[in-house]
C-alpha atoms as a PDB file:
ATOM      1  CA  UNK A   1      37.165  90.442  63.871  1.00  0.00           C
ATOM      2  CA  UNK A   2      36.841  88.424  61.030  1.00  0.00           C
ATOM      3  CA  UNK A   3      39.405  87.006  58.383  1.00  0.00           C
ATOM      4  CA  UNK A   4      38.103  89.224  56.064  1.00  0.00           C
ATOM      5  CA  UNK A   5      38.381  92.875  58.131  1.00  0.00           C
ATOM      6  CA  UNK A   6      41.968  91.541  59.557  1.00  0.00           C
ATOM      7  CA  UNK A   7      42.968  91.487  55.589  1.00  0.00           C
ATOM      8  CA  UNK A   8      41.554  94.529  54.845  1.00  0.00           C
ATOM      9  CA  UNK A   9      43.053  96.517  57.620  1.00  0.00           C
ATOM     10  CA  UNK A  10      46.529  95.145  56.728  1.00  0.00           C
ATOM     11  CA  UNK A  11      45.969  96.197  52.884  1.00  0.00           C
ATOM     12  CA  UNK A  12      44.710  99.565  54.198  1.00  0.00           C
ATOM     13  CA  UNK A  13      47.476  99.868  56.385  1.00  0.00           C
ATOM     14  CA  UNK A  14      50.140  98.818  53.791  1.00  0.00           C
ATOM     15  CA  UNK A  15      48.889 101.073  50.939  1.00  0.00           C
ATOM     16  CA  UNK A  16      48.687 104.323  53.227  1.00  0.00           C
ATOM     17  CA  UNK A  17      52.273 103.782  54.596  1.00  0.00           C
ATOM     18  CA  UNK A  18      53.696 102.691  51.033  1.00  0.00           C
ATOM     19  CA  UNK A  19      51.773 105.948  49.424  1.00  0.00           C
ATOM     20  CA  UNK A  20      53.160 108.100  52.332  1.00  0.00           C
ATOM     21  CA  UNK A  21      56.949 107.097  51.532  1.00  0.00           C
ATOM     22  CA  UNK A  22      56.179 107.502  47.107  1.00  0.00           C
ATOM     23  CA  UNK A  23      54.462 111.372  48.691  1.00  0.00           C
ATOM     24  CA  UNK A  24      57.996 111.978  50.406  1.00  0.00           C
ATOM     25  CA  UNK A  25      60.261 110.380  48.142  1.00  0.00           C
ATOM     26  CA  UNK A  26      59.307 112.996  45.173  1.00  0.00           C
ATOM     27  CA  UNK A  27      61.113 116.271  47.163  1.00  0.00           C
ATOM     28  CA  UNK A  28      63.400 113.857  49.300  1.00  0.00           C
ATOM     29  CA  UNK A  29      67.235 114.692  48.306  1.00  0.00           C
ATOM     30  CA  UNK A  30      69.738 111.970  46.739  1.00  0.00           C
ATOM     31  CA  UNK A  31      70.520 109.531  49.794  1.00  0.00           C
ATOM     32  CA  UNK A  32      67.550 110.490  52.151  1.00  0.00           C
ATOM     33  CA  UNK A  33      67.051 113.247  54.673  1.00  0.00           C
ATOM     34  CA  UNK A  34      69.908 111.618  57.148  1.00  0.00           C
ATOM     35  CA  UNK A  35      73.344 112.652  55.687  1.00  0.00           C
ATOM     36  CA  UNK A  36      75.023 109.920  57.767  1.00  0.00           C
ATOM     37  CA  UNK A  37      73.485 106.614  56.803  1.00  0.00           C
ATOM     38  CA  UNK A  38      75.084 104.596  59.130  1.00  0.00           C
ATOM     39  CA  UNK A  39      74.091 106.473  62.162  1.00  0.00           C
ATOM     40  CA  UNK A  40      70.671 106.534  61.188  1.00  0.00           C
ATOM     41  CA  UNK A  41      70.346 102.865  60.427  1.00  0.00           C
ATOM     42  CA  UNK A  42      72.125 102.307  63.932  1.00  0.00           C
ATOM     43  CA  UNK A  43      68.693 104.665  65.764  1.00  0.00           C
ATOM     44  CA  UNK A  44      67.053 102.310  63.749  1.00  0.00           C
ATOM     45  CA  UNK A  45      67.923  99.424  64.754  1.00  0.00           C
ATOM     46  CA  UNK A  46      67.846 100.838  68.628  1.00  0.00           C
ATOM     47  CA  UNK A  47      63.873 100.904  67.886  1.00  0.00           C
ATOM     48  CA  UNK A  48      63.122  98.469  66.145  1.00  0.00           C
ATOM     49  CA  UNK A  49      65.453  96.404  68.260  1.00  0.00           C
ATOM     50  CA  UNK A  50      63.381  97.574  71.551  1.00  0.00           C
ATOM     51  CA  UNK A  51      59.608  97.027  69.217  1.00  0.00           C
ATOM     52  CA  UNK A  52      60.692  93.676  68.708  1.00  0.00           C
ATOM     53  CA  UNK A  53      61.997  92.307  72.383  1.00  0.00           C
ATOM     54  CA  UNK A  54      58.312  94.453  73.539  1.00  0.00           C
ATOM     55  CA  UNK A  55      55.969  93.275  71.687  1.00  0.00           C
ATOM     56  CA  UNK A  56      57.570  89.354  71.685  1.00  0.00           C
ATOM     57  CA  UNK A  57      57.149  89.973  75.533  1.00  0.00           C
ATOM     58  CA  UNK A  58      53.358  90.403  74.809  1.00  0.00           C
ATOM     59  CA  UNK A  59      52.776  88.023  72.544  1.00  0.00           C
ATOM     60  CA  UNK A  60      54.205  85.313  74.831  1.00  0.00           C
ATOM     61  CA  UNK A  61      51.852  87.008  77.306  1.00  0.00           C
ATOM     62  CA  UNK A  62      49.114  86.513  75.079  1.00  0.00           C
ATOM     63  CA  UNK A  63      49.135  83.597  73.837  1.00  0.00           C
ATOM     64  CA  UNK A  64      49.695  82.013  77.673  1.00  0.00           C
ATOM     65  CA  UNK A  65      46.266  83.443  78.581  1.00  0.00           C
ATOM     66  CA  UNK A  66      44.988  82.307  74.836  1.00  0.00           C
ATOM     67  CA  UNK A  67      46.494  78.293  76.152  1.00  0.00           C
ATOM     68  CA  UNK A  68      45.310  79.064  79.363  1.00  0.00           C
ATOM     69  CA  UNK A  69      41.509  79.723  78.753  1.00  0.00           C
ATOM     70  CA  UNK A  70      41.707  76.609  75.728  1.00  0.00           C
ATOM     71  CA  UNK A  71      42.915  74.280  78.129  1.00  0.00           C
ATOM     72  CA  UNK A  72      40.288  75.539  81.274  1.00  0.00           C
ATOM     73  CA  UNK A  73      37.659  75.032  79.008  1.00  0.00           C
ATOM     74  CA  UNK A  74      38.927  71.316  78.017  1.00  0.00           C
ATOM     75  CA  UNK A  75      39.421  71.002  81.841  1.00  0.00           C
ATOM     76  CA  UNK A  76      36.084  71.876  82.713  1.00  0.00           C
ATOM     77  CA  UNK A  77      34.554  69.578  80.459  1.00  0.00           C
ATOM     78  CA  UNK A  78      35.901  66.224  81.823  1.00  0.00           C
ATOM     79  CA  UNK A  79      35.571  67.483  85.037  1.00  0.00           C
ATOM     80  CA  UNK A  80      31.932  67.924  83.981  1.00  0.00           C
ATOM     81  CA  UNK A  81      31.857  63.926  82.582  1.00  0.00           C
ATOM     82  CA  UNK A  82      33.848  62.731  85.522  1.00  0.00           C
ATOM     83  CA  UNK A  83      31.428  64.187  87.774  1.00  0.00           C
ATOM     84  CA  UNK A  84      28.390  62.291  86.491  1.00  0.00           C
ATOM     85  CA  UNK A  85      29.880  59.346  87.083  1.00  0.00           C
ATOM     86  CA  UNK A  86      31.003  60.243  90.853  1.00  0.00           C
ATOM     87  CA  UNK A  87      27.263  61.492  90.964  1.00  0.00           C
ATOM     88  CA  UNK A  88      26.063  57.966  90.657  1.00  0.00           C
ATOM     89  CA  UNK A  89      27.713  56.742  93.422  1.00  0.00           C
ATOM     90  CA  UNK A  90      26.115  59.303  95.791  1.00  0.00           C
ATOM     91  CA  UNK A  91      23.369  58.635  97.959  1.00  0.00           C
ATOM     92  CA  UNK A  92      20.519  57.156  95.720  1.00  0.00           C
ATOM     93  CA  UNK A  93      17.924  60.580  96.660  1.00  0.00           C
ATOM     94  CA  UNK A  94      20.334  62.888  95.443  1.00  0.00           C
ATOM     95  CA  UNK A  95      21.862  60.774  92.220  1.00  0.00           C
ATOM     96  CA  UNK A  96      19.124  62.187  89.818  1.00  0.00           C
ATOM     97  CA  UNK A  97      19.168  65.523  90.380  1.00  0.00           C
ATOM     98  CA  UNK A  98      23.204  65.809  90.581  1.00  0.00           C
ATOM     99  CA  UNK A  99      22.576  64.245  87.335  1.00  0.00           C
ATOM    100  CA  UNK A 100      19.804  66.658  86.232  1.00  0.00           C
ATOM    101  CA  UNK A 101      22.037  69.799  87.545  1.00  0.00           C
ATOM    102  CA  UNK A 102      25.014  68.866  85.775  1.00  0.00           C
ATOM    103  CA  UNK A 103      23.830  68.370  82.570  1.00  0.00           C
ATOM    104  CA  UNK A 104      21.745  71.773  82.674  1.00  0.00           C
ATOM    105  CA  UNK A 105      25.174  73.575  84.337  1.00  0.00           C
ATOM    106  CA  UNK A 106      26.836  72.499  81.068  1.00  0.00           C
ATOM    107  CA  UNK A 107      23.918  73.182  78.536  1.00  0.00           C
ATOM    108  CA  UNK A 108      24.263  77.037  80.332  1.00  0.00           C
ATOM    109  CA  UNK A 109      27.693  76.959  79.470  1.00  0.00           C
ATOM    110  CA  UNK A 110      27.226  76.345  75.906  1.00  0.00           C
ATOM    111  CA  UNK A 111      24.198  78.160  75.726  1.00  0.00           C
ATOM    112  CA  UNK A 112      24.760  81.385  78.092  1.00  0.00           C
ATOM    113  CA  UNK A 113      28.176  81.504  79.157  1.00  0.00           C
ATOM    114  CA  UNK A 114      29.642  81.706  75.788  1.00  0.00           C
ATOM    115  CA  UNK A 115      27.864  84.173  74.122  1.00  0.00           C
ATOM    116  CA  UNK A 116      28.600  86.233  77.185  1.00  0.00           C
ATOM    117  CA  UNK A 117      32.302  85.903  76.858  1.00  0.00           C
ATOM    118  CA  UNK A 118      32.271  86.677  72.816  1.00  0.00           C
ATOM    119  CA  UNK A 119      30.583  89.903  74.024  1.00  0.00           C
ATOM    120  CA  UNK A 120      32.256  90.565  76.916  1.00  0.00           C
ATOM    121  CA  UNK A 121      29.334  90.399  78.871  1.00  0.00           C
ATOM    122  CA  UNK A 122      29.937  87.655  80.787  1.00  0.00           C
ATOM    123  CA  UNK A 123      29.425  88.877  84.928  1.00  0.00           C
ATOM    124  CA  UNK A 124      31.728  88.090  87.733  1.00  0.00           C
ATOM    125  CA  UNK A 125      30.047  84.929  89.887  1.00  0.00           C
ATOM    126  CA  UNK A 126      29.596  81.310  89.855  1.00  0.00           C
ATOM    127  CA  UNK A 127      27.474  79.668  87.319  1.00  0.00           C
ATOM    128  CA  UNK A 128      24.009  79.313  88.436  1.00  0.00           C
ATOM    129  CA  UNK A 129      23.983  75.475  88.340  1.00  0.00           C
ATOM    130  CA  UNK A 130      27.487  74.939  90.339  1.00  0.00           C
ATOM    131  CA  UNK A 131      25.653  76.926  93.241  1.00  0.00           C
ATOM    132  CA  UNK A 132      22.329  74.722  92.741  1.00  0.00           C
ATOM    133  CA  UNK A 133      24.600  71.488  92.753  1.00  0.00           C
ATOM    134  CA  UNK A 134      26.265  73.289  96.032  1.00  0.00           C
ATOM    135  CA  UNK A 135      22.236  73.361  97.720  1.00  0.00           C
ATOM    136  CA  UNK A 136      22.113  69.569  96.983  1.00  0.00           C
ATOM    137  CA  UNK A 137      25.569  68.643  98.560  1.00  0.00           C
ATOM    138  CA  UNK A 138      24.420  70.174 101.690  1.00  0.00           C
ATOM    139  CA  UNK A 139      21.827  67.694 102.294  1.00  0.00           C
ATOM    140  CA  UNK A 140      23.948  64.805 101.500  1.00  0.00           C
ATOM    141  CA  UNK A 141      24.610  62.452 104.176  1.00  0.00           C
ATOM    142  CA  UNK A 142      26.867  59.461 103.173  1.00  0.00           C
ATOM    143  CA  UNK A 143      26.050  56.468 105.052  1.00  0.00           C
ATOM    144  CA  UNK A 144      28.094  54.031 103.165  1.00  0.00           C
ATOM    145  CA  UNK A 145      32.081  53.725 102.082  1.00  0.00           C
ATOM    146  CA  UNK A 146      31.161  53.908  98.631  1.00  0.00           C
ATOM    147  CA  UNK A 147      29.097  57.290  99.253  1.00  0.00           C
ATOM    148  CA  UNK A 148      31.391  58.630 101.809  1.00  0.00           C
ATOM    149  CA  UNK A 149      34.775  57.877  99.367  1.00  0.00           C
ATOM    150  CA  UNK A 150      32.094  59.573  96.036  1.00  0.00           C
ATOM    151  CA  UNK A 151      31.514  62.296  98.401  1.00  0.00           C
ATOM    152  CA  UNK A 152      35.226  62.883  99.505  1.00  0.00           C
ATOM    153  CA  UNK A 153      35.889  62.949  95.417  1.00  0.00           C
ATOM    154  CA  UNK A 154      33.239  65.174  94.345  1.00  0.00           C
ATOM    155  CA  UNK A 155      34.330  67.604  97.056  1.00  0.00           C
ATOM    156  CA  UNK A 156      37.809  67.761  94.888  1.00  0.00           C
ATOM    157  CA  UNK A 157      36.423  67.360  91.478  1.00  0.00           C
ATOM    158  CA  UNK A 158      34.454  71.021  92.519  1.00  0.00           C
ATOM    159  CA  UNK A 159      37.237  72.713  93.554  1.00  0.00           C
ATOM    160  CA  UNK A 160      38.955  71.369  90.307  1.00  0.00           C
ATOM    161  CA  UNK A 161      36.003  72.419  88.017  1.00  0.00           C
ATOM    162  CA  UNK A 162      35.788  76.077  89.671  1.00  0.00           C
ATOM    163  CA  UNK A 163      39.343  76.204  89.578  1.00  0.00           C
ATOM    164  CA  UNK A 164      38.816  75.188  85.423  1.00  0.00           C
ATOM    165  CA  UNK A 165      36.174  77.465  85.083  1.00  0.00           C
ATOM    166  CA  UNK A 166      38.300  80.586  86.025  1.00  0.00           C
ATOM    167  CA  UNK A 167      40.943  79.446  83.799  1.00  0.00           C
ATOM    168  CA  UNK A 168      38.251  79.718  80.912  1.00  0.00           C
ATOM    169  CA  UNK A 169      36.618  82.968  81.635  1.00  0.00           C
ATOM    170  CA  UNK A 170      40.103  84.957  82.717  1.00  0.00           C
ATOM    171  CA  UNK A 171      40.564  85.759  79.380  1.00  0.00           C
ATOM    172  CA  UNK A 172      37.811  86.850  78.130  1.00  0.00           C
ATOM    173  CA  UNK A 173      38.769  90.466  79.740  1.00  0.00           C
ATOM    174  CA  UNK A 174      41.759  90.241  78.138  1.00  0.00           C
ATOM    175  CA  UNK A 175      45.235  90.542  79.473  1.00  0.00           C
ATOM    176  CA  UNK A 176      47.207  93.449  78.003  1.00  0.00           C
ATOM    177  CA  UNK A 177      46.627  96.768  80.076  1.00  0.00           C
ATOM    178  CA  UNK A 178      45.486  99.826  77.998  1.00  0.00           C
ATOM    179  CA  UNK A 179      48.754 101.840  78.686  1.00  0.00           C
ATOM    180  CA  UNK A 180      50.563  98.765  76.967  1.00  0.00           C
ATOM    181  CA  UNK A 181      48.803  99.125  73.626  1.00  0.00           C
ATOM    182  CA  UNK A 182      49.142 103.225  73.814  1.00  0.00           C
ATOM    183  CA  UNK A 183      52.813 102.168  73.862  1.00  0.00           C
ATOM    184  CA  UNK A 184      52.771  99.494  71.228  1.00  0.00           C
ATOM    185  CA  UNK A 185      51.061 101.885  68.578  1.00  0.00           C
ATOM    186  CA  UNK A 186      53.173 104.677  69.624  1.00  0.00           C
ATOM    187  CA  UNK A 187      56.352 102.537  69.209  1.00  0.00           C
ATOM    188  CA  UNK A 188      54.866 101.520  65.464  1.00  0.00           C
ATOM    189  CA  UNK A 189      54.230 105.214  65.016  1.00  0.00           C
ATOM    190  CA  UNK A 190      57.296 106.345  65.730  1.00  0.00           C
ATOM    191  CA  UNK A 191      58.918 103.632  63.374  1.00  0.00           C
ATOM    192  CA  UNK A 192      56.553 104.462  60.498  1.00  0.00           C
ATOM    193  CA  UNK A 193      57.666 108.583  60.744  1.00  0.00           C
ATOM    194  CA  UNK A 194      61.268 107.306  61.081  1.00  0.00           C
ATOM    195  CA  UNK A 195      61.356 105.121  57.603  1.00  0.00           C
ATOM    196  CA  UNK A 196      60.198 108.391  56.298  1.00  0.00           C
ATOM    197  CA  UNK A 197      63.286 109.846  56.845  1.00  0.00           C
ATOM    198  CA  UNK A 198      65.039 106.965  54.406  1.00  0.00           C
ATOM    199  CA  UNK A 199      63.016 108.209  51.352  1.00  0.00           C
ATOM    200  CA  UNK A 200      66.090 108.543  48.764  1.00  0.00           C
ATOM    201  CA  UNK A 201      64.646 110.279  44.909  1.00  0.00           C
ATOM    202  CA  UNK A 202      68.121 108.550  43.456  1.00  0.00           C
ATOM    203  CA  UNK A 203      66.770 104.830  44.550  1.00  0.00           C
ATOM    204  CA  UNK A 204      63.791 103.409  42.267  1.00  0.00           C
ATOM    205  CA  UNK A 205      59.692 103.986  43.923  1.00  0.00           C
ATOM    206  CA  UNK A 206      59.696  99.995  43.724  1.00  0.00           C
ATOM    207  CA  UNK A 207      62.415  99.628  46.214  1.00  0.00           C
ATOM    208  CA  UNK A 208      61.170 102.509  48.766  1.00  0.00           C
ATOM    209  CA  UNK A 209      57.683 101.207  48.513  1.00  0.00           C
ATOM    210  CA  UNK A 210      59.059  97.197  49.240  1.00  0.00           C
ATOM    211  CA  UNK A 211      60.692  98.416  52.000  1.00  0.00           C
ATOM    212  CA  UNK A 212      57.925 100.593  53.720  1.00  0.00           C
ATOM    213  CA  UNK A 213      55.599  98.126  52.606  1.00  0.00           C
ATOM    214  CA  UNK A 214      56.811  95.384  54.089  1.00  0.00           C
ATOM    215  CA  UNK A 215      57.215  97.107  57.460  1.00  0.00           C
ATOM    216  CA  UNK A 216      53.966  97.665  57.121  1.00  0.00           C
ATOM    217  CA  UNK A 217      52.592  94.379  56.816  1.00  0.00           C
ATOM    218  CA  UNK A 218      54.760  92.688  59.292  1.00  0.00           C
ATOM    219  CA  UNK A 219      54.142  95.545  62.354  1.00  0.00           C
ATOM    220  CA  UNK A 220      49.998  95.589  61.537  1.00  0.00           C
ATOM    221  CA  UNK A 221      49.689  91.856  60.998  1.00  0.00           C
ATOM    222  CA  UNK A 222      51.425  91.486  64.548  1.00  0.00           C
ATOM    223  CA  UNK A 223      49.231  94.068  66.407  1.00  0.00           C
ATOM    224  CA  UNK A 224      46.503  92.345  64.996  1.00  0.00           C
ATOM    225  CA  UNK A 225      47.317  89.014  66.060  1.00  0.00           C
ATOM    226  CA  UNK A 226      48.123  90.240  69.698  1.00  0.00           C
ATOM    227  CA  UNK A 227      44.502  91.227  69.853  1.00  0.00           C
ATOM    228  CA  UNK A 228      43.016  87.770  68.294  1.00  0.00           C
ATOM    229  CA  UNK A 229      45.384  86.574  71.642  1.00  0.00           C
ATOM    230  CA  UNK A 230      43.722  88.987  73.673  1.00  0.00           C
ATOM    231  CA  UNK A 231      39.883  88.378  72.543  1.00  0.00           C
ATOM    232  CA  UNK A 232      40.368  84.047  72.661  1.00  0.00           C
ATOM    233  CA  UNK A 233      36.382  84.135  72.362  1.00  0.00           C
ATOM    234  CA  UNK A 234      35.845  86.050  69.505  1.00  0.00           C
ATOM    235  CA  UNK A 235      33.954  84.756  66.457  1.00  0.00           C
ATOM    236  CA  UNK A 236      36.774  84.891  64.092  1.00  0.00           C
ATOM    237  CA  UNK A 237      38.301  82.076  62.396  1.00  0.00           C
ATOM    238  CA  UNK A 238      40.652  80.041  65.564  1.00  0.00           C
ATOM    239  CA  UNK A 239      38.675  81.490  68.240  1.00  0.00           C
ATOM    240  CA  UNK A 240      37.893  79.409  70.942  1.00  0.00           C
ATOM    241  CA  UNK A 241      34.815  77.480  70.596  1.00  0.00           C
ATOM    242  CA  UNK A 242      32.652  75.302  73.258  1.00  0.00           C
ATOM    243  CA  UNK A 243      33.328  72.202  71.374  1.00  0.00           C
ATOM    244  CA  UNK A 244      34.685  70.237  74.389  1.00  0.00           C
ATOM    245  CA  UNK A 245      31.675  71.145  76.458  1.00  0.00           C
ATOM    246  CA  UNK A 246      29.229  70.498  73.828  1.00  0.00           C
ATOM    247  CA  UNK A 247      30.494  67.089  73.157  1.00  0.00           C
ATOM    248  CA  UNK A 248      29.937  66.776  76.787  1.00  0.00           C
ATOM    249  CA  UNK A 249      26.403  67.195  76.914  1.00  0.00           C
ATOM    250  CA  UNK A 250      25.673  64.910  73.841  1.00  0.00           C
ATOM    251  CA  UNK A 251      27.416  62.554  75.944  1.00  0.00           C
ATOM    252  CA  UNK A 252      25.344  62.731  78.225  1.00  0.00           C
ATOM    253  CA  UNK A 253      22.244  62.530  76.951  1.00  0.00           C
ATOM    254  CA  UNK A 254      22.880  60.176  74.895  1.00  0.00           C
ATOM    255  CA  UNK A 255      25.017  57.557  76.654  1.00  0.00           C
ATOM    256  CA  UNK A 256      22.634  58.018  79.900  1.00  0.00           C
ATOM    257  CA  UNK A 257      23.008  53.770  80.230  1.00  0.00           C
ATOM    258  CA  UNK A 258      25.700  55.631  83.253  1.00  0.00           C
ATOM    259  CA  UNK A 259      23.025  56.924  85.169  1.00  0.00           C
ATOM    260  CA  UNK A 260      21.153  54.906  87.947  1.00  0.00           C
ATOM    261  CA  UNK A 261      18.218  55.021  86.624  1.00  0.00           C
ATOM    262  CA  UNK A 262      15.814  57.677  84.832  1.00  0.00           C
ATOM    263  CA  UNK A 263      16.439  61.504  86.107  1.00  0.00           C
ATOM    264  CA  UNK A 264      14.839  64.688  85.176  1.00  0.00           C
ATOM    265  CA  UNK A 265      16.169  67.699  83.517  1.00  0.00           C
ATOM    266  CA  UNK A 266      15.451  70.615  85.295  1.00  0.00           C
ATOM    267  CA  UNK A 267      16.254  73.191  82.260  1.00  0.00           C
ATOM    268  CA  UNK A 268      15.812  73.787  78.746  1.00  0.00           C
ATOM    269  CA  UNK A 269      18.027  73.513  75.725  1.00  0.00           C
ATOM    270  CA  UNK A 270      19.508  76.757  76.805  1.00  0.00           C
ATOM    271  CA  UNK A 271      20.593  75.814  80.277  1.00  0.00           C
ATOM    272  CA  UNK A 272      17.832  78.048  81.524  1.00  0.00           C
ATOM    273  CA  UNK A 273      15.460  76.446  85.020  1.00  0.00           C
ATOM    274  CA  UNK A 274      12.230  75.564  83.747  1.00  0.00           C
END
């Protein structure tokens, strides 16, 4: 969802609440519907008391997942770097082709991964490349310290880049349970039919529509950002993006002066084998 559609739905939202309360306010006595004001504004506050401590719950729960998946994909990107260089140090017949894998396993992220997680596509597994780079480490054999210690370390950068990897693709099913937003909406519902009840025919339209106006505004706007928190990889403006990987590869390819010597590339553009 767009900047755009998020603006539009909050107008939308705002004018049919703010029309509802000018609709009631017409036949509504001097005073409102509750003849004891103070009791009424105390059920208020009861709900709107309980909205608030809910939904700040879920937004903190959001936007850890949100932080979570930014900094797994950050993660997994200088893993990705750090591994290139730890690749180099390996036995010289598999150097090139850890090289080779590594670059197409982050090409596939850019390239497949992410538009899978925008659409919510993306399948439970490893990526293709971290279990080719898994075939190659099985028929390493350090000889050396130097390969045995840049064996020992790519061992633990792998765990650390699968472990990054989950971090980035947890939330792209989203966090909040279903029952959770039934009870959010409900809870908003129930708040917009209650501010009916305030509609007072002695108190001027531009004060009753303020008030259920800005209600309005501030209880869609918030639903709205809970589910920009619970979508991180949607195309909208402050979704997450593959920037860190992407500079990554450019590395790279470009700066390949770290390899040991020439390598080949055994994918495409789009991460795909050749």
């Amino acid at each position: 969802m767009n900047l755009f559609w998020a603006a539009l739905i909050v107008v939308l939202v705002t004018v049919v609440a703010t029309t509802a309360m000018l609709l009631v306010r017409r036949r509504a006595p001097a005073g409102s519907y509750f003849e004891d004001g103070d009791r009424a504004a105390g059920v208020f506050g009861v709900l709107a008391t309980g909205f608030a401590v809910l939904l700040g719950f879920v937004v903190f729960l959001a936007f850890e997942s949100f932080d979570t998946s930014r900094s797994g994909a950050i993660s997994e990107a200088q893993i990705i770097a750090e591994e290139f260089e730890t690749a180099q140090l390996m036995p010289r017949a598999v150097r090139g082709r850890f090289s080779g894998e590594l670059i197409c396993y982050a090409r596939s992220v850019v390239r497949q991964e992410w538009p899978q997680l925008e659409s919510g596509a993306l399948a439970n597994g490893h990526n293709p490349w971290g279990i080719a780079m898994f075939r190659t480490l099985k028929t390493v054999e350090p000889r050396s310290a130097t390969e045995q210690a840049a064996y020992s370390k790519w061992l633990d950068q792998r765990t650390d880049r699968e472990s990054a990897r989950a971090d980035r693709t947890h939330g792209g099913e989203g966090v909040i349970p279903t029952p959770l937003w039934v009870v959010l909406f409900l809870t908003a519902g129930v708040i917009f039919m209650f501010m009916l009840f305030f509609a007072d025919s002695a108190e001027r339209s531009v004060v009753q529509a303020t008030m259920m106006g800005s209600i309005a505004v501030v209880i869609s706007s918030t639903l709205l950002l809970l589910w920009f928190l619970d979508h991180p990889y949607s195309e909208s403006v402050g979704g997450l993006r593959p920037a860190a990987m992407q500079r990554t590869v450019d590395q790279l390819m470009h700066e390949q002066g770290i390899a040991d010597g020439h390598f080949e590339i055994p994918c495409d553009e789009q991460g795909a084998r050749r």
